[in-house]
PDB file of N, CA and C in Angstrom:
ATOM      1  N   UNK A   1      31.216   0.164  -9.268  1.00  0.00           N
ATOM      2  CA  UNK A   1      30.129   0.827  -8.566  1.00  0.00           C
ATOM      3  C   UNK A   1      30.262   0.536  -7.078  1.00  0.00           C
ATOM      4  N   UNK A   2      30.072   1.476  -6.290  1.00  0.00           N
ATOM      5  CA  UNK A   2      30.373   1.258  -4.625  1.00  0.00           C
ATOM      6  C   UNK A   2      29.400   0.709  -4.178  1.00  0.00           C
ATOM      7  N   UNK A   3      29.236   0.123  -3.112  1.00  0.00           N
ATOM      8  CA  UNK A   3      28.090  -0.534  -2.602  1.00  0.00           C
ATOM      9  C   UNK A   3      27.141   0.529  -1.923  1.00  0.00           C
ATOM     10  N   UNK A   4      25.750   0.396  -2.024  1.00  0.00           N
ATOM     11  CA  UNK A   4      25.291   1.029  -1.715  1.00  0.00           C
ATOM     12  C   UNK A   4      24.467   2.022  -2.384  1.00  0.00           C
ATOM     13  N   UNK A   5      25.276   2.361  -3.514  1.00  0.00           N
ATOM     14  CA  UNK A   5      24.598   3.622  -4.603  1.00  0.00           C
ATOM     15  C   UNK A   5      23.954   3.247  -5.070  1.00  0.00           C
ATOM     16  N   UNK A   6      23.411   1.859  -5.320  1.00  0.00           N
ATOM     17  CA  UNK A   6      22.036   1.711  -6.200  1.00  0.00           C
ATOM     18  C   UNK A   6      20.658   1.623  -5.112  1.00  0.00           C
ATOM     19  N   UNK A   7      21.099   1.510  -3.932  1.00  0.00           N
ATOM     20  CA  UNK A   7      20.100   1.462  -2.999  1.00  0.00           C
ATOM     21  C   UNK A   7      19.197   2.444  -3.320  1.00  0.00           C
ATOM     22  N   UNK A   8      17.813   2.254  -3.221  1.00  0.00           N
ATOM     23  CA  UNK A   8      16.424   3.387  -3.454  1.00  0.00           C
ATOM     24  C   UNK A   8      16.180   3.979  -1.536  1.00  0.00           C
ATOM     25  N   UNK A   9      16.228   5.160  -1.945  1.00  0.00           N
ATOM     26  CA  UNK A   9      15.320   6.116  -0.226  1.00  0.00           C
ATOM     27  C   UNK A   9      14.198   6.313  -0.951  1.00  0.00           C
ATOM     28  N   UNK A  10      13.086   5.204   0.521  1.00  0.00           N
ATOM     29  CA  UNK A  10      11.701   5.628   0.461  1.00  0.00           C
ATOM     30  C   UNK A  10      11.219   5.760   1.676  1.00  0.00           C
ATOM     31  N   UNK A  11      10.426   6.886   1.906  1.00  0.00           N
ATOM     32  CA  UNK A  11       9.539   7.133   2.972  1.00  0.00           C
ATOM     33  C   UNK A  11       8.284   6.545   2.603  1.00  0.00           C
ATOM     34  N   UNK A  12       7.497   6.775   3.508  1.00  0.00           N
ATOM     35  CA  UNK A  12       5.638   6.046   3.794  1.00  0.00           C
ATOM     36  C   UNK A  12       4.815   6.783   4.177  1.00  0.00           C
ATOM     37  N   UNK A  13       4.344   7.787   3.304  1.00  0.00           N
ATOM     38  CA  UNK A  13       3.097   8.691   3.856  1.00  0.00           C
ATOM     39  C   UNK A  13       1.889   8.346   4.314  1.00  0.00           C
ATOM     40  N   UNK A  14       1.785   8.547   5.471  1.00  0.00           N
ATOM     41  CA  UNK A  14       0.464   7.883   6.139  1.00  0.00           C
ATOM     42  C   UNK A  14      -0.698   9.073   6.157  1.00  0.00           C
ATOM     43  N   UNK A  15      -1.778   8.584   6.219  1.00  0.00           N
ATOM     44  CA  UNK A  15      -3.152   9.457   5.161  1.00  0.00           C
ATOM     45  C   UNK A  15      -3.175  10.584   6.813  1.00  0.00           C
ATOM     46  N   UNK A  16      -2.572  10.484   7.455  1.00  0.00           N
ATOM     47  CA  UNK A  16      -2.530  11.447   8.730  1.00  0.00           C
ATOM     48  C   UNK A  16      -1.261  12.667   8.467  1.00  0.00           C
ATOM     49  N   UNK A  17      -0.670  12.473   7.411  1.00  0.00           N
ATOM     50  CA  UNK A  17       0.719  13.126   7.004  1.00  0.00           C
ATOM     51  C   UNK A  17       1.754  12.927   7.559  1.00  0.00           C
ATOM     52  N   UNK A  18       1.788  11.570   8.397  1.00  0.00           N
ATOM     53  CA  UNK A  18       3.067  11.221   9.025  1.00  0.00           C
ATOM     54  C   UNK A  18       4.141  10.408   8.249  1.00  0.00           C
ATOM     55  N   UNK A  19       4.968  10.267   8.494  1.00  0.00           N
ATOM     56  CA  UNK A  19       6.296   9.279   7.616  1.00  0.00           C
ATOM     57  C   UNK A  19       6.678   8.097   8.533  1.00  0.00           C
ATOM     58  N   UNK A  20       6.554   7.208   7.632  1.00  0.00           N
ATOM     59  CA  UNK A  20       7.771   6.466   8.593  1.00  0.00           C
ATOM     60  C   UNK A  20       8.756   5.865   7.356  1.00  0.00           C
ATOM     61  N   UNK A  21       9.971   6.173   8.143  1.00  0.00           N
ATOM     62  CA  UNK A  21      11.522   6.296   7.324  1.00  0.00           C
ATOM     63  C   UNK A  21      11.394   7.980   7.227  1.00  0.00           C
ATOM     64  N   UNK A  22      12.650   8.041   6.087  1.00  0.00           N
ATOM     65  CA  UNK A  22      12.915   6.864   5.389  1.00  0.00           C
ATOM     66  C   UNK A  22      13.952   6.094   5.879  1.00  0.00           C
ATOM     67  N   UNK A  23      14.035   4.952   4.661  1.00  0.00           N
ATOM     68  CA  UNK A  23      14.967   4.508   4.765  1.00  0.00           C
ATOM     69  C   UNK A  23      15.342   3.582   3.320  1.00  0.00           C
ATOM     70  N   UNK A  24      16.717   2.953   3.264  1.00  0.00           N
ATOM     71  CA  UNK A  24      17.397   2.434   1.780  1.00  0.00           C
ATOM     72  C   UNK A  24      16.942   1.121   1.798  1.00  0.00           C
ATOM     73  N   UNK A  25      16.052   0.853   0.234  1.00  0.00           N
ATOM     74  CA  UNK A  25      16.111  -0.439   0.266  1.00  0.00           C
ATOM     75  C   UNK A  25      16.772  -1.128  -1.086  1.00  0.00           C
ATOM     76  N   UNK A  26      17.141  -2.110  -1.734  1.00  0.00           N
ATOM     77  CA  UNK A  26      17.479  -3.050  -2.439  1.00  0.00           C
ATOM     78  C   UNK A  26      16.352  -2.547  -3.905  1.00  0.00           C
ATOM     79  N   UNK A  27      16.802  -2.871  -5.011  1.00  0.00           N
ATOM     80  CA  UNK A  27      15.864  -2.911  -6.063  1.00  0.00           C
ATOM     81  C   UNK A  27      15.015  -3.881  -6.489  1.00  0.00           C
ATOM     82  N   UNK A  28      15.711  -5.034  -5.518  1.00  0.00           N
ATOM     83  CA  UNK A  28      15.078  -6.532  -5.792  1.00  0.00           C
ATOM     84  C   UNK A  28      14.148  -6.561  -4.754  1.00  0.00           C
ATOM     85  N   UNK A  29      13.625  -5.461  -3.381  1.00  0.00           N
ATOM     86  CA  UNK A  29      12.863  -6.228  -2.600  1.00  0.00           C
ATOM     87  C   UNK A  29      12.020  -5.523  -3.005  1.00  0.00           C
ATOM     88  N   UNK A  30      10.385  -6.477  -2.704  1.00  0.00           N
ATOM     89  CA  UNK A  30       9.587  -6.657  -3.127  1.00  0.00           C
ATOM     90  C   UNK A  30       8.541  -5.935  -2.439  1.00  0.00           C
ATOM     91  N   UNK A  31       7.351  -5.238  -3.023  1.00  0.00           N
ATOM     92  CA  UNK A  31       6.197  -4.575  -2.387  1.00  0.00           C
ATOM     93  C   UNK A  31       5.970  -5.597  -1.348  1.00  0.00           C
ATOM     94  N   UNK A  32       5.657  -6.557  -0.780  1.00  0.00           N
ATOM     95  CA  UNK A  32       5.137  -7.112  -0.223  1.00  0.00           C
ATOM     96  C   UNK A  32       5.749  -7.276   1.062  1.00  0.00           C
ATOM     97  N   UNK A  33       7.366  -7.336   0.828  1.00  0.00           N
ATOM     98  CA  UNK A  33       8.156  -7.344   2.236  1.00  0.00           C
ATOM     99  C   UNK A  33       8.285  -5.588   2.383  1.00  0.00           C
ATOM    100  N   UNK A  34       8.264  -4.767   1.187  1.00  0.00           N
ATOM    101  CA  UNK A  34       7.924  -3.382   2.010  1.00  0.00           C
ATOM    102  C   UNK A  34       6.558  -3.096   2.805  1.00  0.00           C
ATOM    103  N   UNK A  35       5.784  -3.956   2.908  1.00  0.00           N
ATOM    104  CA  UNK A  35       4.256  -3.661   3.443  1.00  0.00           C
ATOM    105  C   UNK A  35       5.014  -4.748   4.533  1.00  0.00           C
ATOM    106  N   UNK A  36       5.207  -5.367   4.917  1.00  0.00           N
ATOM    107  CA  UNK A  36       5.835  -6.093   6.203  1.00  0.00           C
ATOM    108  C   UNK A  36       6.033  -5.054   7.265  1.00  0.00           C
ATOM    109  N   UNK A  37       7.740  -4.266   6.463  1.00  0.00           N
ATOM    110  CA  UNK A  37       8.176  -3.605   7.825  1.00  0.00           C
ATOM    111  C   UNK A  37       7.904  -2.122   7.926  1.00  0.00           C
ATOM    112  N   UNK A  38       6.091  -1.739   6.803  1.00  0.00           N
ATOM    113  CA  UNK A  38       5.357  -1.356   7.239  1.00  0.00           C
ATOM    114  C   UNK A  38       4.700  -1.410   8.299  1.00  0.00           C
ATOM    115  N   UNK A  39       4.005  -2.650   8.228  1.00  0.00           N
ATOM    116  CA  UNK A  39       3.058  -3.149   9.564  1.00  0.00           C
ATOM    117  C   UNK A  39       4.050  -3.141  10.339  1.00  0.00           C
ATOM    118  N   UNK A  40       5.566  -3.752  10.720  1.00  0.00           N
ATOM    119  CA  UNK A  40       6.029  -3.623  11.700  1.00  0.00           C
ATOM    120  C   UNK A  40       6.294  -2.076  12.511  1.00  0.00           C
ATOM    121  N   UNK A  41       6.680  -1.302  11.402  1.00  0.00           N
ATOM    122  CA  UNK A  41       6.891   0.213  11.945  1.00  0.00           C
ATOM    123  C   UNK A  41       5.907   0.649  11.899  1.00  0.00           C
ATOM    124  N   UNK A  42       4.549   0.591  11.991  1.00  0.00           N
ATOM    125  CA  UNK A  42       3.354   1.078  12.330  1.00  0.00           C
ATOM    126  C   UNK A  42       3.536   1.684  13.737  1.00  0.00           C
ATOM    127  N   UNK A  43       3.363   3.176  13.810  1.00  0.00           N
ATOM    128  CA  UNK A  43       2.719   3.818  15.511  1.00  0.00           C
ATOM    129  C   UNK A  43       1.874   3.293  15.823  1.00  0.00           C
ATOM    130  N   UNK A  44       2.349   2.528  17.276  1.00  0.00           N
ATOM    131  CA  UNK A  44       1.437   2.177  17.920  1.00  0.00           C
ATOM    132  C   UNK A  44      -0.055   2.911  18.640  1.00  0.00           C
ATOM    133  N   UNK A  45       0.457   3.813  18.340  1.00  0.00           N
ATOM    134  CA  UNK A  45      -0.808   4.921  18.993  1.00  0.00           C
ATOM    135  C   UNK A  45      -1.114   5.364  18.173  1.00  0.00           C
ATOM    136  N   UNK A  46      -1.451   4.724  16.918  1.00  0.00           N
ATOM    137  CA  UNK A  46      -2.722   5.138  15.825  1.00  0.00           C
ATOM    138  C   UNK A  46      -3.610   4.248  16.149  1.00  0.00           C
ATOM    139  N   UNK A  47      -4.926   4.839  15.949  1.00  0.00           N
ATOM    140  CA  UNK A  47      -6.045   3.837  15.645  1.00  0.00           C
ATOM    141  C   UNK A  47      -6.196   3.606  14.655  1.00  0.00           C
ATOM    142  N   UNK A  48      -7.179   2.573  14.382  1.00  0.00           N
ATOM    143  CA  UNK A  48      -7.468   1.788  12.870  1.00  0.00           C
ATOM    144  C   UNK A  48      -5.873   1.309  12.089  1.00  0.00           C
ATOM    145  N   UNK A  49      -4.890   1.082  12.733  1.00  0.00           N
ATOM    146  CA  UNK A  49      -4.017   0.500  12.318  1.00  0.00           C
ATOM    147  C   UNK A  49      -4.537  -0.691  11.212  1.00  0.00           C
ATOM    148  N   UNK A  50      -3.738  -0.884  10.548  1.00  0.00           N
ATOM    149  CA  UNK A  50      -3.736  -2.446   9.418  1.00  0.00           C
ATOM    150  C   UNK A  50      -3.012  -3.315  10.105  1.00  0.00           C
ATOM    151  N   UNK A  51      -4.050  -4.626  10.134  1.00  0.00           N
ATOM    152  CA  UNK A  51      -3.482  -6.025  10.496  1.00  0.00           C
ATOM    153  C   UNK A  51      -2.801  -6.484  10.166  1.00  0.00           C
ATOM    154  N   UNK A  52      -2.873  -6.667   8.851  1.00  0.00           N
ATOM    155  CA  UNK A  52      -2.439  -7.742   7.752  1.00  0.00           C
ATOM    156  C   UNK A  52      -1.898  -6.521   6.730  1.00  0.00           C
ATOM    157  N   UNK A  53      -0.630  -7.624   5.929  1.00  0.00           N
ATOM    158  CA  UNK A  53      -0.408  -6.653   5.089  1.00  0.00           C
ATOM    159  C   UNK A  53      -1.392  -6.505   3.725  1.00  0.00           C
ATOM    160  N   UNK A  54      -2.652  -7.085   3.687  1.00  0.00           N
ATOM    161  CA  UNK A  54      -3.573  -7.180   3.270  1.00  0.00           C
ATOM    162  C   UNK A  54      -4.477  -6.192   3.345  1.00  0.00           C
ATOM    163  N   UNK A  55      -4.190  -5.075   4.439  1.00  0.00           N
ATOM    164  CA  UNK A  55      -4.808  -4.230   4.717  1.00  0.00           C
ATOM    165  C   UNK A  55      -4.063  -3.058   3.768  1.00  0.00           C
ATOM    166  N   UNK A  56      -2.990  -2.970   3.698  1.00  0.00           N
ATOM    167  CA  UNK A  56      -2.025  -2.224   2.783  1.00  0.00           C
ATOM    168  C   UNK A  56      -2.092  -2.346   1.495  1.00  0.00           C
ATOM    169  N   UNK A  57      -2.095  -0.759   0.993  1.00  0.00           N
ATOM    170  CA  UNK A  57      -1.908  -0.537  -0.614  1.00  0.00           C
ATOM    171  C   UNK A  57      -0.940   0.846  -0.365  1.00  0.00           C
ATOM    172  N   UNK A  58       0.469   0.713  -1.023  1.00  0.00           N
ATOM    173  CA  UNK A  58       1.518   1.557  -1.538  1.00  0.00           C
ATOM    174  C   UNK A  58       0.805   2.628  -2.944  1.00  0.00           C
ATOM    175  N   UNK A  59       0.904   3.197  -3.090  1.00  0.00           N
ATOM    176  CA  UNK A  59       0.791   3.935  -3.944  1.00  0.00           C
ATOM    177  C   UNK A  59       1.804   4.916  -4.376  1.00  0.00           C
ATOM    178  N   UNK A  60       2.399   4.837  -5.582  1.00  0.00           N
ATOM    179  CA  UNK A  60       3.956   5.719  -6.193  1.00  0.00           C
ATOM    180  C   UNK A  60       3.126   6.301  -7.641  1.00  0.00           C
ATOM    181  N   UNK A  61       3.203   7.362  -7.328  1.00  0.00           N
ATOM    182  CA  UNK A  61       3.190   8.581  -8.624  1.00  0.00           C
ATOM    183  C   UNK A  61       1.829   7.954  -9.154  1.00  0.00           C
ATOM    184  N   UNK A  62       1.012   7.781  -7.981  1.00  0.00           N
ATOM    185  CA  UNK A  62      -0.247   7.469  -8.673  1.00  0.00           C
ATOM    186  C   UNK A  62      -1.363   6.063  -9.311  1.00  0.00           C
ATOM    187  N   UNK A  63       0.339   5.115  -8.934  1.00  0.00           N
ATOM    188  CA  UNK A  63      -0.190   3.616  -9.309  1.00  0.00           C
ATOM    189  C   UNK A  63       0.048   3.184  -8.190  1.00  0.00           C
ATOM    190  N   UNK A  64      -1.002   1.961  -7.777  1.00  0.00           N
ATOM    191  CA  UNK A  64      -1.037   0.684  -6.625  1.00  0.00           C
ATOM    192  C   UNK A  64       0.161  -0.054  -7.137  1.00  0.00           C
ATOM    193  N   UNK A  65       0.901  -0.358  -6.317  1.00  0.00           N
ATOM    194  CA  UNK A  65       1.998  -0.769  -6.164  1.00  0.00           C
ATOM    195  C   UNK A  65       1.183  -2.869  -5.829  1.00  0.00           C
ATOM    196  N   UNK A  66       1.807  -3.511  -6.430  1.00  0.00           N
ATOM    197  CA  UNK A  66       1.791  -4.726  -6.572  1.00  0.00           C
ATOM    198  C   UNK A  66       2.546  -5.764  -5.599  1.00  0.00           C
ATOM    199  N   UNK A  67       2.080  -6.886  -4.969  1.00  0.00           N
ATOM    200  CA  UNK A  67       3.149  -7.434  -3.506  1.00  0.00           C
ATOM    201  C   UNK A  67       3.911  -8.124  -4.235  1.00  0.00           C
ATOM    202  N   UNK A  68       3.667  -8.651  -5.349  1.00  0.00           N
ATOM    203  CA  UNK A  68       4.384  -9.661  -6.219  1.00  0.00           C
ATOM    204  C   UNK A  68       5.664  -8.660  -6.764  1.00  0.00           C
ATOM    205  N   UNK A  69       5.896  -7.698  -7.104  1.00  0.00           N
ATOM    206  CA  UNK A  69       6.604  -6.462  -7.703  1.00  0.00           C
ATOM    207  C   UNK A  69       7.452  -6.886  -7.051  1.00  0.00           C
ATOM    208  N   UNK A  70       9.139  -6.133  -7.685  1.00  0.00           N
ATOM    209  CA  UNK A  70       9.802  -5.629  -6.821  1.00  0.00           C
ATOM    210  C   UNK A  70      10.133  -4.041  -6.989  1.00  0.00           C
ATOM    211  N   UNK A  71      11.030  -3.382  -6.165  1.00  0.00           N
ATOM    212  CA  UNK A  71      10.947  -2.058  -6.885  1.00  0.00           C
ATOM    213  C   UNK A  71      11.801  -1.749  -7.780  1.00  0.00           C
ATOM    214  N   UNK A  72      12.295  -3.074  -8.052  1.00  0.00           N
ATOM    215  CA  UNK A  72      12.765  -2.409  -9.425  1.00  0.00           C
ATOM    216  C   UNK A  72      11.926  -2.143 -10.701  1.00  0.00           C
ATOM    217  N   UNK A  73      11.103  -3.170 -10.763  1.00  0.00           N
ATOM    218  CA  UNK A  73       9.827  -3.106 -11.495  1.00  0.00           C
ATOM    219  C   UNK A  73       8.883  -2.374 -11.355  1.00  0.00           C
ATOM    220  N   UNK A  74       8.657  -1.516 -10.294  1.00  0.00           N
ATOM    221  CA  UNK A  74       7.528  -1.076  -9.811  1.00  0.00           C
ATOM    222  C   UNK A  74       8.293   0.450  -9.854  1.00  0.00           C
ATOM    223  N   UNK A  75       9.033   1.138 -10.445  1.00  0.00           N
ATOM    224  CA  UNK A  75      10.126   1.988 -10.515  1.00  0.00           C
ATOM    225  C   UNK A  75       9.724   2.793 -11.462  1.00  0.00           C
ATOM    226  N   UNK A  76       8.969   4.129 -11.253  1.00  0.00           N
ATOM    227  CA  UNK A  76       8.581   5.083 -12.589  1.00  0.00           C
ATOM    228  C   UNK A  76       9.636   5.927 -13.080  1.00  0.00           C
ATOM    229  N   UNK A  77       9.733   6.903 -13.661  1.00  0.00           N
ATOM    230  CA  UNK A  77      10.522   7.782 -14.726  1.00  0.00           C
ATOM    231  C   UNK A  77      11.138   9.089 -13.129  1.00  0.00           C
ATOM    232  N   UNK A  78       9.783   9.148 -12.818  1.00  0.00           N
ATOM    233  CA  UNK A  78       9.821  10.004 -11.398  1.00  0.00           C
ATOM    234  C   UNK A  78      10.395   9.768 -10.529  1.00  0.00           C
ATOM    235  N   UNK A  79      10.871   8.831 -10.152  1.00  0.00           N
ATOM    236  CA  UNK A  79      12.069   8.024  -9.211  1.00  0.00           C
ATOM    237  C   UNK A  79      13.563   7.837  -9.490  1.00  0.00           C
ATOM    238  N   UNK A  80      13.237   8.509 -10.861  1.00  0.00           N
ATOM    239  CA  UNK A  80      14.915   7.810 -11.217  1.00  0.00           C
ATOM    240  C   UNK A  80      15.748   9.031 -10.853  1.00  0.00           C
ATOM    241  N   UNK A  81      15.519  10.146  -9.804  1.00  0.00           N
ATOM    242  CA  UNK A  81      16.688  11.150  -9.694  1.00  0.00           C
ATOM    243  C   UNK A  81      17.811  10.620  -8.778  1.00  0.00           C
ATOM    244  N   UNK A  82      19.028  11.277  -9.498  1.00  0.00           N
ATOM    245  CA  UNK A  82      20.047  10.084  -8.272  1.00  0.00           C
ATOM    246  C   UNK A  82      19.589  10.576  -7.237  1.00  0.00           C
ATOM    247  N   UNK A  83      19.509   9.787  -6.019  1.00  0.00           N
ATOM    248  CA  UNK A  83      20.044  10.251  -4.712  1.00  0.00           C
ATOM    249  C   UNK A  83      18.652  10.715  -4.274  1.00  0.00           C
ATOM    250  N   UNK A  84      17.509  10.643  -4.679  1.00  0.00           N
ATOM    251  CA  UNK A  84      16.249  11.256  -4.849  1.00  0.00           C
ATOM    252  C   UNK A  84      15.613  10.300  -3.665  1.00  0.00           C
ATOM    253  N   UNK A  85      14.781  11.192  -2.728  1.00  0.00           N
ATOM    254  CA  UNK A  85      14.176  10.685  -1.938  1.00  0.00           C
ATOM    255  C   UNK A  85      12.517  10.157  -2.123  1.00  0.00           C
ATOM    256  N   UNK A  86      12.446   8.926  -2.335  1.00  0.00           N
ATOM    257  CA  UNK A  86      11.067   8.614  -3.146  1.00  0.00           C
ATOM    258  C   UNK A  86       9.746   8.433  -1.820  1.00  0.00           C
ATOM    259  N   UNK A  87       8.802   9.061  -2.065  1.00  0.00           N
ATOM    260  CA  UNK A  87       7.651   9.276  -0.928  1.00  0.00           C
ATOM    261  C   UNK A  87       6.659   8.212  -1.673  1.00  0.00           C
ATOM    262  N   UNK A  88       6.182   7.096  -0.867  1.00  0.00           N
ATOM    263  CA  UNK A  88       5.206   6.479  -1.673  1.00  0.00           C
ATOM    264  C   UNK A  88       4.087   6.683  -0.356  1.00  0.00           C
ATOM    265  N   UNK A  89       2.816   6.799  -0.853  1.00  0.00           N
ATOM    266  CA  UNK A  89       1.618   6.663   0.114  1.00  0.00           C
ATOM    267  C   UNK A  89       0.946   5.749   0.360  1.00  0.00           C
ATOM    268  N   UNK A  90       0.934   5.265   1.762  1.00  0.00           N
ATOM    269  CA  UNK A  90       0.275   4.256   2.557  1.00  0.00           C
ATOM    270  C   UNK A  90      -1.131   4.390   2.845  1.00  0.00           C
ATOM    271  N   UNK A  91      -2.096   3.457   2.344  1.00  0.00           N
ATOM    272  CA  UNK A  91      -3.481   3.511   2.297  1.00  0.00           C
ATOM    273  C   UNK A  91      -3.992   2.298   2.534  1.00  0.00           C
ATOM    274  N   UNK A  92      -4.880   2.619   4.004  1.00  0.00           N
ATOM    275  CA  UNK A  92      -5.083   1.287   5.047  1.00  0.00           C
ATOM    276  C   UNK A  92      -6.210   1.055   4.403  1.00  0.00           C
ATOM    277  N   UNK A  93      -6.842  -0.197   4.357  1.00  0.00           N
ATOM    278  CA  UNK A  93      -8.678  -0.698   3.973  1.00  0.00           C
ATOM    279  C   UNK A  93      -9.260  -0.419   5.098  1.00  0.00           C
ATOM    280  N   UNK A  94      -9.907   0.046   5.399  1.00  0.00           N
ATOM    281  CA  UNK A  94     -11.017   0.119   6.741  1.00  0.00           C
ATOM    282  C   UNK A  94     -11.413  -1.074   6.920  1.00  0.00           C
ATOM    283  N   UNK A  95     -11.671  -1.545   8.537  1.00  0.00           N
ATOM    284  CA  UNK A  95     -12.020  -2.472   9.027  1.00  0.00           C
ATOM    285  C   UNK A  95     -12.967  -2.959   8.361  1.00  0.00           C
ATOM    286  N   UNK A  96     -13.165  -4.564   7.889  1.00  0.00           N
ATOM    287  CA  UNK A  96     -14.762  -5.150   7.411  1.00  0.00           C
ATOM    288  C   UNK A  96     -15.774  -5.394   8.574  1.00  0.00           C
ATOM    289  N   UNK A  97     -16.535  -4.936   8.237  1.00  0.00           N
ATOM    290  CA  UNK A  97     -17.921  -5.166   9.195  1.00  0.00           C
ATOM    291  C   UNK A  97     -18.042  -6.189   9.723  1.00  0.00           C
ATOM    292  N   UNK A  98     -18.364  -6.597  10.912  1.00  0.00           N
ATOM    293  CA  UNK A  98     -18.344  -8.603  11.382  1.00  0.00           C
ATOM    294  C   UNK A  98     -19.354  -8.926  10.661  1.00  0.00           C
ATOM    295  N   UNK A  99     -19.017 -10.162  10.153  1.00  0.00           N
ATOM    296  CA  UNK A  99     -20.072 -11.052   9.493  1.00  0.00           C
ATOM    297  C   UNK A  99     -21.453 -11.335   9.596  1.00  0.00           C
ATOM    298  N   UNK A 100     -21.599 -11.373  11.189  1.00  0.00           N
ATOM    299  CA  UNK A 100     -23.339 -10.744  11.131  1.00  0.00           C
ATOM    300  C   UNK A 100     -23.612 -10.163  10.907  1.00  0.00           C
ATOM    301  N   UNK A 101     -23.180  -8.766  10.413  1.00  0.00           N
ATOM    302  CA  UNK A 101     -24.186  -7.836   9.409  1.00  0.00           C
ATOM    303  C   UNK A 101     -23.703  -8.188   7.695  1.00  0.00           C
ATOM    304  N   UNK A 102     -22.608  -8.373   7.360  1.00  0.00           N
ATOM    305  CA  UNK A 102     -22.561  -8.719   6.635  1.00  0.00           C
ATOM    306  C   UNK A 102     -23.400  -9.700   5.897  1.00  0.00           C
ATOM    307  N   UNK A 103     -23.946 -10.969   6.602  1.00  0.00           N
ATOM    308  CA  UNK A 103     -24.432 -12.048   6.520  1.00  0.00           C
ATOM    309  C   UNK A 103     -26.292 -11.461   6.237  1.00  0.00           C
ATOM    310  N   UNK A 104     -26.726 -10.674   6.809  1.00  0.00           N
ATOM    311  CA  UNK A 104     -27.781  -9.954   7.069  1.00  0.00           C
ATOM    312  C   UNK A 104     -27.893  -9.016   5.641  1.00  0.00           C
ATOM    313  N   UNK A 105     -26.773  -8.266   5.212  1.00  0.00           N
ATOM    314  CA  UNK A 105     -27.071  -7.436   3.786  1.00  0.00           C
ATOM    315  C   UNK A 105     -27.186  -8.436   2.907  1.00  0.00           C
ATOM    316  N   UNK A 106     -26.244  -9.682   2.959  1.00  0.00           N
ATOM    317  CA  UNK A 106     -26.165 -10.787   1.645  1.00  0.00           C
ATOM    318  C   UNK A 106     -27.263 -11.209   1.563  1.00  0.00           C
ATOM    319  N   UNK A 107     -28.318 -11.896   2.904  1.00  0.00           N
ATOM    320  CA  UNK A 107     -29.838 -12.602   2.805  1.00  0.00           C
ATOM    321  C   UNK A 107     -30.700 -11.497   2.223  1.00  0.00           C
ATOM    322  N   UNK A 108     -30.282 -10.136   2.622  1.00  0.00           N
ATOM    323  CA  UNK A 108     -31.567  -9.736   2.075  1.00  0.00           C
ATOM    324  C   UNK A 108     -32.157  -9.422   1.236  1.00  0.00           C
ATOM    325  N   UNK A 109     -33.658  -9.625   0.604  1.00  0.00           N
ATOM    326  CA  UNK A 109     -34.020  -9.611  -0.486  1.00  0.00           C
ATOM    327  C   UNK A 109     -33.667  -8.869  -1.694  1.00  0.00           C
ATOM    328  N   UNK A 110     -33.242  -6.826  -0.963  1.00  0.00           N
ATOM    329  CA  UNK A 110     -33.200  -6.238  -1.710  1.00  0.00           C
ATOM    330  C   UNK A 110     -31.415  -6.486  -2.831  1.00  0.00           C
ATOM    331  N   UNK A 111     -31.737  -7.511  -3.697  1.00  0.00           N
ATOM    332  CA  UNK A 111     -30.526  -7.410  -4.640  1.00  0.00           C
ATOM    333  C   UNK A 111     -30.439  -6.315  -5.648  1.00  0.00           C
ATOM    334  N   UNK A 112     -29.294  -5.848  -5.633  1.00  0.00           N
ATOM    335  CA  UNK A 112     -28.537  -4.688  -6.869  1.00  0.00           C
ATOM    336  C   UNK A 112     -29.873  -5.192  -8.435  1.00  0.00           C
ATOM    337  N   UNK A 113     -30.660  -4.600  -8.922  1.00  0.00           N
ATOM    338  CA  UNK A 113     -30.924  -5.051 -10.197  1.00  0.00           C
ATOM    339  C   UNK A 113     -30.108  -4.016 -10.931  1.00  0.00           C
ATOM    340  N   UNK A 114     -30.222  -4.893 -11.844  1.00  0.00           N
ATOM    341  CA  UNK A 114     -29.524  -4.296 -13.369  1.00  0.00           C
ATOM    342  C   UNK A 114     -30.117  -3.776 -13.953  1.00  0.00           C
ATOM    343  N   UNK A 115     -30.172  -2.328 -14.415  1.00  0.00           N
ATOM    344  CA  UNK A 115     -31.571  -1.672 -15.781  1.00  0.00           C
ATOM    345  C   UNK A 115     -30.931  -1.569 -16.822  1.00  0.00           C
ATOM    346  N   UNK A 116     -29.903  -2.608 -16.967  1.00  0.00           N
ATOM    347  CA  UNK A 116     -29.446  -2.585 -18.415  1.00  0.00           C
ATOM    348  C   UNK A 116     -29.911  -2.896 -19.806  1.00  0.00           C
ATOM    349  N   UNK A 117     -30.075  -2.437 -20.734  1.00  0.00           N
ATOM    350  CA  UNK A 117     -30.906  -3.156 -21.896  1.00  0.00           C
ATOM    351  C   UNK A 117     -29.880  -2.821 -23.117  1.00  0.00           C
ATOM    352  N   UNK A 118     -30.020  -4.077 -23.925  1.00  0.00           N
ATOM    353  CA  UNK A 118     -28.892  -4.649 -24.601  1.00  0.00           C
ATOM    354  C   UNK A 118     -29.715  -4.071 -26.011  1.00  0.00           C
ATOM    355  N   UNK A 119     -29.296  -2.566 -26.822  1.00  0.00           N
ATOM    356  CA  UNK A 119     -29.807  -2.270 -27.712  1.00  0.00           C
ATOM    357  C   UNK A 119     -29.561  -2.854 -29.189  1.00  0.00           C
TER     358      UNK A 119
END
């Protein structure tokens, strides 16, 4: 086998319809270093960019992609065309609210009740 041919092409659909890549990666690397040189190839002239790769969720043919994964594992039926260019979608968390309001919904009285009744 030549080097190279087992390499996977994936692009990164960003919820704006932009790409970044593609480009070839390994079957052994892992969601988590693909959300890396995500954040690193992030346009700088987006707003609401993701910080952390914590802010990142991959999504392929419909499933959240896992940081612990690699893609070989994380590899559906839909991916397996040779030579096939695989599009997975990039989906940022929206910023969390600063903690003073946060801190302000948690004190306040009104808690979630439950109207559940156990028949």
């Amino acid at each position: 086998m030549a080097a190279g041919q087992d390499l996977i092409e994936l692009k990164f659909r960003l919820s704006d319809g932009t790409d970044i890549g593609p480009h070839k990666y390994s079957p052994s690397t892992t969601v988590q270093s693909l959300k890396e040189k995500i954040l690193a190839q992030w346009p700088k002239e987006k707003e609401n960019g993701p910080r952390t790769i914590n802010d990142l969720k991959l999504i392929n043919a419909g499933k959240i992609l896992e940081n612990n994964r690699t893609l070989a594992d994380s590899r559906l039926p839909v991916g397996e065309l040779p030579g096939g260019l695989i599009t997975m979608h990039v989906v940022v968390r929206p910023p969390v609210a600063d903690k003073k309001n946060d801190k302000l919904l948690n004190d306040s009285p009104e808690k979630p009740r439950c109207s559940c009744s156990i028949l």
